[in-house]
C-alpha atoms as a PDB file:
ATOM      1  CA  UNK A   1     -72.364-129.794  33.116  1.00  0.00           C
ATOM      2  CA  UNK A   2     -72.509-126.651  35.276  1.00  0.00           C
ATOM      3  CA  UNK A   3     -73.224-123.137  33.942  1.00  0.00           C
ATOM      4  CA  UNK A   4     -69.463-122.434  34.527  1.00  0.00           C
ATOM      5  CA  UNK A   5     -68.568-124.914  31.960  1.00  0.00           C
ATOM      6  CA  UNK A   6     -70.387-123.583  29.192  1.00  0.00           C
ATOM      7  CA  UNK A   7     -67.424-121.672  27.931  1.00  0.00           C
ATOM      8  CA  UNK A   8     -64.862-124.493  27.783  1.00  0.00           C
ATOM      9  CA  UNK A   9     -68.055-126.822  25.730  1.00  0.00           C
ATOM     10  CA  UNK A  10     -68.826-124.344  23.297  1.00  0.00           C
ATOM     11  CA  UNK A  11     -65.117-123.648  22.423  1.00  0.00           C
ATOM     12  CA  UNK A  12     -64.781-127.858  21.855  1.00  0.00           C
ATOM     13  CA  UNK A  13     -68.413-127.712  20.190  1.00  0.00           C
ATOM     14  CA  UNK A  14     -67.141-125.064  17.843  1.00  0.00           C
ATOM     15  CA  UNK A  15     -63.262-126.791  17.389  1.00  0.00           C
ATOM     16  CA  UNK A  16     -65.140-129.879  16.504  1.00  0.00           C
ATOM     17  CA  UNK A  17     -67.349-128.453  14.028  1.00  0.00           C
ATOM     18  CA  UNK A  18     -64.663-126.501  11.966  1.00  0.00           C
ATOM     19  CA  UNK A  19     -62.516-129.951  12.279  1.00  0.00           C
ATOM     20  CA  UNK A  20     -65.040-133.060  11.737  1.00  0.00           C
ATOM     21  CA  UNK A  21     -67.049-130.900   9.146  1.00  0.00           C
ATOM     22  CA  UNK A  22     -64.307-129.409   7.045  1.00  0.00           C
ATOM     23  CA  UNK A  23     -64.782-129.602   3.775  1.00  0.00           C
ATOM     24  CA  UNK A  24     -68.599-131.082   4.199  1.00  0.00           C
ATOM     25  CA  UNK A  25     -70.456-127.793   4.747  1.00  0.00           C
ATOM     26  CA  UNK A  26     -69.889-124.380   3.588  1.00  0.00           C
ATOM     27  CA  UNK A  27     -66.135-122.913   4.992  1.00  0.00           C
ATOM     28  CA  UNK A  28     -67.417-119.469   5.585  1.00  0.00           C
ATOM     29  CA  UNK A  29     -69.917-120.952   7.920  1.00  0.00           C
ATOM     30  CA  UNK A  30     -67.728-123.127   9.883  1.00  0.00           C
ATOM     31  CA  UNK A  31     -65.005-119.837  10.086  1.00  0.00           C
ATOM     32  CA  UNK A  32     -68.161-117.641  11.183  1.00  0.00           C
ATOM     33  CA  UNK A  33     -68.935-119.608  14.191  1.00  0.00           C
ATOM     34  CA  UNK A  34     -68.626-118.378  17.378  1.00  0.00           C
ATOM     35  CA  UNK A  35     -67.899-120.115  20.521  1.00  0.00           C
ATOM     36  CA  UNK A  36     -69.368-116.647  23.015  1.00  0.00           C
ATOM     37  CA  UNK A  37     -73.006-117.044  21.103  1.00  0.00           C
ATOM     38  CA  UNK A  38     -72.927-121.024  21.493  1.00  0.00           C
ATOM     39  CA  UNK A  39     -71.884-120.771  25.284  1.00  0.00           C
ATOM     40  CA  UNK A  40     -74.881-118.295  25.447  1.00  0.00           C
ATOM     41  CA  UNK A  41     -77.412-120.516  24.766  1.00  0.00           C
ATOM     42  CA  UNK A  42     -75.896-123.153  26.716  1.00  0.00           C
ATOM     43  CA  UNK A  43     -76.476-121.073  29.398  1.00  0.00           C
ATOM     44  CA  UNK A  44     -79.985-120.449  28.400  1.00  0.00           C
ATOM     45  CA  UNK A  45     -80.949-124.396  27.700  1.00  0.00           C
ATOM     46  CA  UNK A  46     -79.654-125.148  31.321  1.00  0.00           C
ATOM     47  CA  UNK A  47     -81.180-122.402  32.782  1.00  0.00           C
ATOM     48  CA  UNK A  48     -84.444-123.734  31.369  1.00  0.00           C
ATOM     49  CA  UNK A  49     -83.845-126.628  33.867  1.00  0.00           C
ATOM     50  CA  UNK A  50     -85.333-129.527  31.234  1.00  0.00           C
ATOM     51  CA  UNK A  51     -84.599-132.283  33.667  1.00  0.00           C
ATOM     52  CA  UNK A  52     -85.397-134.771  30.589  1.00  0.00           C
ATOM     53  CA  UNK A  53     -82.208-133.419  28.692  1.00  0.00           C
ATOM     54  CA  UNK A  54     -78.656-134.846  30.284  1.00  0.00           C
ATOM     55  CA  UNK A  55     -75.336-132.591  29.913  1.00  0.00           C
ATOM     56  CA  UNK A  56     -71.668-135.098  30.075  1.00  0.00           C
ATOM     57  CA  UNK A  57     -68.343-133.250  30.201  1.00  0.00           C
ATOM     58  CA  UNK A  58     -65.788-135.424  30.295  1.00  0.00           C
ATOM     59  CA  UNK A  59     -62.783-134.210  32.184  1.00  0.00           C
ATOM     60  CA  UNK A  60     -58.940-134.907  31.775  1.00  0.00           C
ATOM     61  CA  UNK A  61     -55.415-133.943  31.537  1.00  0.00           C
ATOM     62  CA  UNK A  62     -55.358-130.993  29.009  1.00  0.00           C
ATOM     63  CA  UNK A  63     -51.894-130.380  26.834  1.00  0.00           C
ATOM     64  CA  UNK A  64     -50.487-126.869  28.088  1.00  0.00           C
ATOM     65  CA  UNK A  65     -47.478-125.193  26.889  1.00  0.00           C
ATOM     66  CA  UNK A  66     -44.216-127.078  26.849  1.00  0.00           C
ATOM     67  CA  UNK A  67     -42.185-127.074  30.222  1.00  0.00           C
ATOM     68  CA  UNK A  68     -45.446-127.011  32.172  1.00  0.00           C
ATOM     69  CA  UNK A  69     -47.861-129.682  33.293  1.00  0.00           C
ATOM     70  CA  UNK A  70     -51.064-130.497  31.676  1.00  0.00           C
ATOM     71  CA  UNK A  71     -54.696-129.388  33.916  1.00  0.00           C
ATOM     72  CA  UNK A  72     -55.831-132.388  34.928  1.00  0.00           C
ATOM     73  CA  UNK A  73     -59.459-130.320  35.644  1.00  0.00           C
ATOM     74  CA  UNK A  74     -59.676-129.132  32.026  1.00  0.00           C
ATOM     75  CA  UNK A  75     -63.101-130.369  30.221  1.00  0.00           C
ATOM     76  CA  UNK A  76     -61.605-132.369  27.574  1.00  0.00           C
ATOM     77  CA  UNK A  77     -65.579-133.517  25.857  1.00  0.00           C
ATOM     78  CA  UNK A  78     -69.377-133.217  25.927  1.00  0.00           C
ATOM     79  CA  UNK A  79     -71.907-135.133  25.194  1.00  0.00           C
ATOM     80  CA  UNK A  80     -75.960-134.467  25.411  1.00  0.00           C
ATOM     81  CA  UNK A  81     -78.906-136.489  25.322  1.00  0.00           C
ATOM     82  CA  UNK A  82     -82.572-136.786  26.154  1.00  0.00           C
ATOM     83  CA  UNK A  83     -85.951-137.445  24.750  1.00  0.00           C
ATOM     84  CA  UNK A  84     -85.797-138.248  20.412  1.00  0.00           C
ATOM     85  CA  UNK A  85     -87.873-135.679  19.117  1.00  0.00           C
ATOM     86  CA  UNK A  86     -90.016-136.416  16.378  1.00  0.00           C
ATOM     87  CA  UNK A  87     -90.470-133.104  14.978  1.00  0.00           C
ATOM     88  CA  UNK A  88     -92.164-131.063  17.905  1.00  0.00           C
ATOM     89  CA  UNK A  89     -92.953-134.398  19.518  1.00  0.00           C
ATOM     90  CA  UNK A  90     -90.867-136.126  22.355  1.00  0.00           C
ATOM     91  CA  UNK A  91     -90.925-139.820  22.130  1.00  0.00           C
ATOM     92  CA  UNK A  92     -89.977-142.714  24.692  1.00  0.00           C
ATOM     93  CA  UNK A  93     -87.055-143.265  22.707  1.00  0.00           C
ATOM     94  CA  UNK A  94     -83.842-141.277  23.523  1.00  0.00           C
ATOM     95  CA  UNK A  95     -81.502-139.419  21.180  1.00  0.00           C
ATOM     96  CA  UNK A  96     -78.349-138.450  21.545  1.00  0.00           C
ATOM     97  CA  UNK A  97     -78.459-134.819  20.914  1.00  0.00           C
ATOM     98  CA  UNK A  98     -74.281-133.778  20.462  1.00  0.00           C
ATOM     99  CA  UNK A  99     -71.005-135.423  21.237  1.00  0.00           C
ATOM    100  CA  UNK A 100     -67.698-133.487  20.493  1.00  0.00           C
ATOM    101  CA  UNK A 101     -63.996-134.215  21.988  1.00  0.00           C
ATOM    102  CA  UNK A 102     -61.582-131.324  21.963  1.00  0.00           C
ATOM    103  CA  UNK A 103     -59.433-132.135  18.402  1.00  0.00           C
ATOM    104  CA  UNK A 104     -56.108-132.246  20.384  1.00  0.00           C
ATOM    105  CA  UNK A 105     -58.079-134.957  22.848  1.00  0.00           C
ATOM    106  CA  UNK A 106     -59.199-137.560  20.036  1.00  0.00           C
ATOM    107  CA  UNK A 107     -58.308-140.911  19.668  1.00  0.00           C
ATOM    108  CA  UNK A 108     -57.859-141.632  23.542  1.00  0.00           C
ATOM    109  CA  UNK A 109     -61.070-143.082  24.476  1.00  0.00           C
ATOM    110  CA  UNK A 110     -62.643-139.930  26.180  1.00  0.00           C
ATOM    111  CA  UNK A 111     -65.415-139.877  22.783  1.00  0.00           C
ATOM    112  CA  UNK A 112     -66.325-143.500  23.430  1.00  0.00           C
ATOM    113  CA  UNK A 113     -66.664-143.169  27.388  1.00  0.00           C
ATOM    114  CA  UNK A 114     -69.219-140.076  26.845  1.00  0.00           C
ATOM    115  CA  UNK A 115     -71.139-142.426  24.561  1.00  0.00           C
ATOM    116  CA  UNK A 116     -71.348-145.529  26.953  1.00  0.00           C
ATOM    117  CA  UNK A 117     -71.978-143.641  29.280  1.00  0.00           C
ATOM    118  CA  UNK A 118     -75.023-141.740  27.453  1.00  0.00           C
ATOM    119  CA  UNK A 119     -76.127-145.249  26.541  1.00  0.00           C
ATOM    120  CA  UNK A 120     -76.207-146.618  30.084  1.00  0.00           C
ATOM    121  CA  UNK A 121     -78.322-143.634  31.343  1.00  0.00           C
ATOM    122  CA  UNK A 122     -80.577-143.717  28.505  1.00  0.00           C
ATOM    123  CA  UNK A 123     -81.192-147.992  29.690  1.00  0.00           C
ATOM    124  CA  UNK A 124     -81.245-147.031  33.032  1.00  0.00           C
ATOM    125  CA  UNK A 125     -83.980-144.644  32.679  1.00  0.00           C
ATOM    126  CA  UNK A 126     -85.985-147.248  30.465  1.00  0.00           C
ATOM    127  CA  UNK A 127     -85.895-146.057  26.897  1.00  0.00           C
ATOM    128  CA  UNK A 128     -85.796-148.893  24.605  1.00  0.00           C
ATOM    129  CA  UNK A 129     -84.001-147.118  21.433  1.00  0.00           C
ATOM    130  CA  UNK A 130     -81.193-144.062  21.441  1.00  0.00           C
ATOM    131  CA  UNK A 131     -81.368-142.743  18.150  1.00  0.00           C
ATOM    132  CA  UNK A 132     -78.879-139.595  16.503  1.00  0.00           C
ATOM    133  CA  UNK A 133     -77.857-138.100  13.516  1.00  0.00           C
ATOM    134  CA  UNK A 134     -74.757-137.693  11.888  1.00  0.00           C
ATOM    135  CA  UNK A 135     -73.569-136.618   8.147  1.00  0.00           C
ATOM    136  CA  UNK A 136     -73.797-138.748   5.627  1.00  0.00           C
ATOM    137  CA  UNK A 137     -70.658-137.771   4.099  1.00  0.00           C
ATOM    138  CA  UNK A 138     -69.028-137.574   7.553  1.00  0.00           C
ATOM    139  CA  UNK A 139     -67.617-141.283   7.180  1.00  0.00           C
ATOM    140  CA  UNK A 140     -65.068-141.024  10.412  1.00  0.00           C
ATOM    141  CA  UNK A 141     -68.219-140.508  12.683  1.00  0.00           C
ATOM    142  CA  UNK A 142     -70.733-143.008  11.036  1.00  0.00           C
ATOM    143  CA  UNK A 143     -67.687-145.425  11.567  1.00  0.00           C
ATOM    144  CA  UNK A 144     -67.465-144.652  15.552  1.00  0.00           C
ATOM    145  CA  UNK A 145     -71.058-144.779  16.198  1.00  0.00           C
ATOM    146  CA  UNK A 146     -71.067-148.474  14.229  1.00  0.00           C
ATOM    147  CA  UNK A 147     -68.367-149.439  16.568  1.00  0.00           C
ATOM    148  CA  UNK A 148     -70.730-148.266  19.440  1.00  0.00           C
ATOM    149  CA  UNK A 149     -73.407-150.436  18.121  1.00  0.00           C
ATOM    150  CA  UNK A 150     -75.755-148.121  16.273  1.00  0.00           C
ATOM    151  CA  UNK A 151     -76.594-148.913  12.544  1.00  0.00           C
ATOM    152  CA  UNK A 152     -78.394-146.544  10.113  1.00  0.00           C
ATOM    153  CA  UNK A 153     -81.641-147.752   9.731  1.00  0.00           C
ATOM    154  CA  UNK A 154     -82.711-146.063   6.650  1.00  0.00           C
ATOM    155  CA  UNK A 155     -84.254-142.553   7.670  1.00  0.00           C
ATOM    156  CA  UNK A 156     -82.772-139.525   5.880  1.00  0.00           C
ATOM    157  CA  UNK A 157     -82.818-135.839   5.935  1.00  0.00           C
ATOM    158  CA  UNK A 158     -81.610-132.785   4.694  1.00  0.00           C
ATOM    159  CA  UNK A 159     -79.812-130.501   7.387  1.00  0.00           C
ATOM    160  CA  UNK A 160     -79.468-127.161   5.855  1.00  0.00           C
ATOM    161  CA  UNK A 161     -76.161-124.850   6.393  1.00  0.00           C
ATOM    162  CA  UNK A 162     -75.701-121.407   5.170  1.00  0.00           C
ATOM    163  CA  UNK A 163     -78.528-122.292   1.807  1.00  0.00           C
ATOM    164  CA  UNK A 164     -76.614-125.772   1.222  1.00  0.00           C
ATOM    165  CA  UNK A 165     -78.070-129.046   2.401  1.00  0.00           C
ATOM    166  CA  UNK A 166     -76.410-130.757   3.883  1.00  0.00           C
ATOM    167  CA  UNK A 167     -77.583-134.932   4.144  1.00  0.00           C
ATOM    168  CA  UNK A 168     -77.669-136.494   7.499  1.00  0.00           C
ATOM    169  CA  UNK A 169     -78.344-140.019   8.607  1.00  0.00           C
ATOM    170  CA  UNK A 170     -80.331-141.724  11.254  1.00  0.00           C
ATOM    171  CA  UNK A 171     -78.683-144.074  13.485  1.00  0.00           C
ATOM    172  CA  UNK A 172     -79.888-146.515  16.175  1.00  0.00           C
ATOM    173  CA  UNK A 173     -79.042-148.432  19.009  1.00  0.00           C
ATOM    174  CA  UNK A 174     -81.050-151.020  20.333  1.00  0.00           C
ATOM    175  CA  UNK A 175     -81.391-150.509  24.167  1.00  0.00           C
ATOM    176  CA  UNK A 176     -81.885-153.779  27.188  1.00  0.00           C
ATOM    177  CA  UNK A 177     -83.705-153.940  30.160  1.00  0.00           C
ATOM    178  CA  UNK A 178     -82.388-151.093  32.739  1.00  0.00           C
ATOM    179  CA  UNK A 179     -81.659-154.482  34.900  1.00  0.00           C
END
Protein backbone atom coordinates (compact mmCIF):
# COMPACT_ATOMS: atom_id res chain seq x y z
CA UNK A 1 0.00 0.00 0.00
CA UNK A 2 1.25 3.42 -1.15
CA UNK A 3 0.23 6.74 0.44
CA UNK A 4 -1.89 7.31 -2.74
CA UNK A 5 -4.03 4.45 -1.86
CA UNK A 6 -5.09 5.48 1.39
CA UNK A 7 -8.23 7.03 0.08
CA UNK A 8 -9.62 4.08 -1.90
CA UNK A 9 -8.73 1.67 1.74
CA UNK A 10 -10.38 3.82 4.04
CA UNK A 11 -13.55 4.18 1.85
CA UNK A 12 -13.60 -0.08 1.76
CA UNK A 13 -12.48 0.03 5.59
CA UNK A 14 -15.43 2.25 6.30
CA UNK A 15 -18.06 0.27 3.59
CA UNK A 16 -17.05 -2.81 5.43
CA UNK A 17 -17.65 -1.62 8.79
CA UNK A 18 -21.21 -0.13 8.21
CA UNK A 19 -21.90 -3.61 6.22
CA UNK A 20 -20.21 -6.62 8.32
CA UNK A 21 -21.12 -4.74 11.64
CA UNK A 22 -24.69 -3.71 11.02
CA UNK A 23 -26.78 -4.33 13.51
CA UNK A 24 -23.76 -5.52 16.04
CA UNK A 25 -22.60 -2.09 17.24
CA UNK A 26 -24.31 1.09 17.75
CA UNK A 27 -25.94 2.53 14.07
CA UNK A 28 -25.14 6.09 14.83
CA UNK A 29 -21.56 5.08 15.11
CA UNK A 30 -21.23 3.09 12.06
CA UNK A 31 -23.33 6.22 10.04
CA UNK A 32 -20.76 8.72 11.81
CA UNK A 33 -17.74 7.23 10.33
CA UNK A 34 -15.75 8.88 8.07
CA UNK A 35 -13.65 7.56 5.37
CA UNK A 36 -11.32 11.42 5.02
CA UNK A 37 -10.31 10.96 9.00
CA UNK A 38 -9.50 7.08 8.48
CA UNK A 39 -7.41 7.80 5.22
CA UNK A 40 -5.68 10.44 7.50
CA UNK A 41 -4.21 8.28 9.74
CA UNK A 42 -3.38 5.87 7.19
CA UNK A 43 -1.30 8.33 5.98
CA UNK A 44 0.16 9.00 9.31
CA UNK A 45 0.83 5.05 10.29
CA UNK A 46 2.78 4.74 6.91
CA UNK A 47 4.48 7.75 7.24
CA UNK A 48 5.75 6.41 10.56
CA UNK A 49 7.62 3.87 8.32
CA UNK A 50 7.05 0.72 11.02
CA UNK A 51 8.77 -1.71 8.74
CA UNK A 52 7.36 -4.55 11.23
CA UNK A 53 3.67 -3.66 10.14
CA UNK A 54 2.73 -5.04 6.34
CA UNK A 55 -0.04 -3.05 4.20
CA UNK A 56 -1.96 -5.71 1.20
CA UNK A 57 -4.31 -4.05 -1.30
CA UNK A 58 -5.60 -6.32 -3.39
CA UNK A 59 -6.34 -5.03 -6.84
CA UNK A 60 -9.06 -5.98 -9.50
CA UNK A 61 -11.68 -5.26 -11.95
CA UNK A 62 -14.01 -2.70 -10.19
CA UNK A 63 -17.98 -2.59 -11.35
CA UNK A 64 -18.47 0.98 -13.05
CA UNK A 65 -21.57 2.30 -14.45
CA UNK A 66 -23.46 0.26 -16.98
CA UNK A 67 -22.29 0.62 -20.72
CA UNK A 68 -18.72 1.13 -19.54
CA UNK A 69 -15.93 -1.22 -18.58
CA UNK A 70 -14.91 -2.07 -15.15
CA UNK A 71 -11.03 -0.46 -13.82
CA UNK A 72 -9.11 -3.22 -13.78
CA UNK A 73 -6.50 -0.88 -11.41
CA UNK A 74 -9.21 -0.20 -8.82
CA UNK A 75 -8.13 -1.48 -5.12
CA UNK A 76 -10.79 -3.91 -4.61
CA UNK A 77 -9.30 -5.07 -0.55
CA UNK A 78 -6.81 -4.55 2.28
CA UNK A 79 -5.43 -6.41 4.57
CA UNK A 80 -2.71 -5.50 7.52
CA UNK A 81 -0.56 -7.35 9.70
CA UNK A 82 2.50 -7.32 11.90
CA UNK A 83 3.77 -7.98 15.34
CA UNK A 84 0.56 -9.39 18.02
CA UNK A 85 0.59 -6.92 20.56
CA UNK A 86 0.06 -7.91 23.94
CA UNK A 87 -1.15 -4.81 25.36
CA UNK A 88 1.85 -2.29 24.83
CA UNK A 89 4.03 -5.32 24.20
CA UNK A 90 5.02 -6.74 20.68
CA UNK A 91 5.41 -10.42 20.68
CA UNK A 92 7.10 -12.98 18.14
CA UNK A 93 3.79 -13.96 17.21
CA UNK A 94 2.02 -12.06 14.36
CA UNK A 95 -1.52 -10.68 14.22
CA UNK A 96 -3.45 -9.85 11.65
CA UNK A 97 -4.36 -6.34 12.33
CA UNK A 98 -7.58 -5.60 9.53
CA UNK A 99 -8.91 -7.30 6.47
CA UNK A 100 -11.91 -5.67 4.56
CA UNK A 101 -13.12 -6.39 0.76
CA UNK A 102 -15.12 -3.67 -0.90
CA UNK A 103 -19.06 -5.08 -0.23
CA UNK A 104 -19.75 -5.10 -4.04
CA UNK A 105 -16.25 -7.33 -4.31
CA UNK A 106 -17.23 -10.23 -1.75
CA UNK A 107 -17.61 -13.65 -2.35
CA UNK A 108 -14.93 -13.84 -5.26
CA UNK A 109 -11.93 -14.97 -3.53
CA UNK A 110 -10.08 -11.53 -3.30
CA UNK A 111 -10.79 -11.80 1.02
CA UNK A 112 -9.21 -15.24 1.10
CA UNK A 113 -6.09 -14.34 -1.22
CA UNK A 114 -5.26 -11.22 1.22
CA UNK A 115 -5.37 -13.75 4.04
CA UNK A 116 -3.01 -16.47 2.47
CA UNK A 117 -1.14 -14.25 1.52
CA UNK A 118 -0.77 -12.46 5.11
CA UNK A 119 -0.23 -15.99 6.36
CA UNK A 120 2.65 -16.84 4.03
CA UNK A 121 4.54 -13.60 4.95
CA UNK A 122 3.92 -13.96 8.51
CA UNK A 123 5.81 -17.98 7.98
CA UNK A 124 8.19 -16.56 5.88
CA UNK A 125 9.38 -14.10 8.29
CA UNK A 126 9.42 -16.87 11.12
CA UNK A 127 6.54 -16.20 13.45
CA UNK A 128 5.18 -19.33 14.74
CA UNK A 129 1.40 -18.12 15.55
CA UNK A 130 -0.87 -15.25 13.58
CA UNK A 131 -3.39 -14.40 15.94
CA UNK A 132 -6.68 -11.65 15.30
CA UNK A 133 -9.78 -10.65 16.56
CA UNK A 134 -13.08 -10.65 15.31
CA UNK A 135 -16.79 -10.17 16.92
CA UNK A 136 -18.21 -12.62 18.63
CA UNK A 137 -21.53 -12.04 17.32
CA UNK A 138 -20.06 -11.45 13.84
CA UNK A 139 -20.74 -15.25 12.83
CA UNK A 140 -20.05 -14.68 8.80
CA UNK A 141 -16.37 -13.68 9.72
CA UNK A 142 -15.59 -16.24 12.56
CA UNK A 143 -16.85 -18.72 9.80
CA UNK A 144 -14.15 -17.41 7.06
CA UNK A 145 -11.30 -17.25 9.34
CA UNK A 146 -12.23 -21.18 10.45
CA UNK A 147 -12.12 -21.96 6.83
CA UNK A 148 -8.61 -20.26 6.79
CA UNK A 149 -7.53 -22.45 9.57
CA UNK A 150 -7.69 -20.29 12.66
CA UNK A 151 -9.80 -21.54 15.70
CA UNK A 152 -10.76 -19.44 18.77
CA UNK A 153 -8.75 -20.51 21.40
CA UNK A 154 -10.58 -19.21 24.31
CA UNK A 155 -9.31 -15.52 24.99
CA UNK A 156 -12.03 -12.85 25.19
CA UNK A 157 -12.48 -9.20 25.38
CA UNK A 158 -14.63 -6.42 25.44
CA UNK A 159 -14.13 -3.89 22.43
CA UNK A 160 -15.97 -0.82 23.35
CA UNK A 161 -18.06 1.36 20.62
CA UNK A 162 -19.76 4.57 21.24
CA UNK A 163 -20.28 3.38 25.53
CA UNK A 164 -21.47 -0.25 24.30
CA UNK A 165 -19.18 -3.24 24.46
CA UNK A 166 -18.92 -4.82 22.15
CA UNK A 167 -17.37 -8.84 22.65
CA UNK A 168 -14.60 -9.91 20.44
CA UNK A 169 -12.84 -13.20 20.05
CA UNK A 170 -9.33 -14.41 19.72
CA UNK A 171 -8.42 -16.51 16.90
CA UNK A 172 -5.29 -18.48 15.92
CA UNK A 173 -3.46 -20.03 13.33
CA UNK A 174 -0.80 -22.29 13.85
CA UNK A 175 2.20 -21.23 11.62
CA UNK A 176 5.23 -24.02 9.85
CA UNK A 177 8.65 -23.66 9.27
CA UNK A 178 9.30 -20.56 6.73
CA UNK A 179 10.90 -23.64 4.59
Amino acid sequence: MTPADCDRVARIRVAGWQSAYRGLMPQSYLDGMSAADNAGRLRARLAAGDASVQNLVAVGAAPAPTGHPGRDDEIVGWACHGPYRDGEVRTDDAELYALYVDPRHQGRGIGRALLDESVRRCTAAGRRRVFLWVLEENAPARRFYARGGFHADGAAEPFEVAGVEVPEVRYVKELGSPG
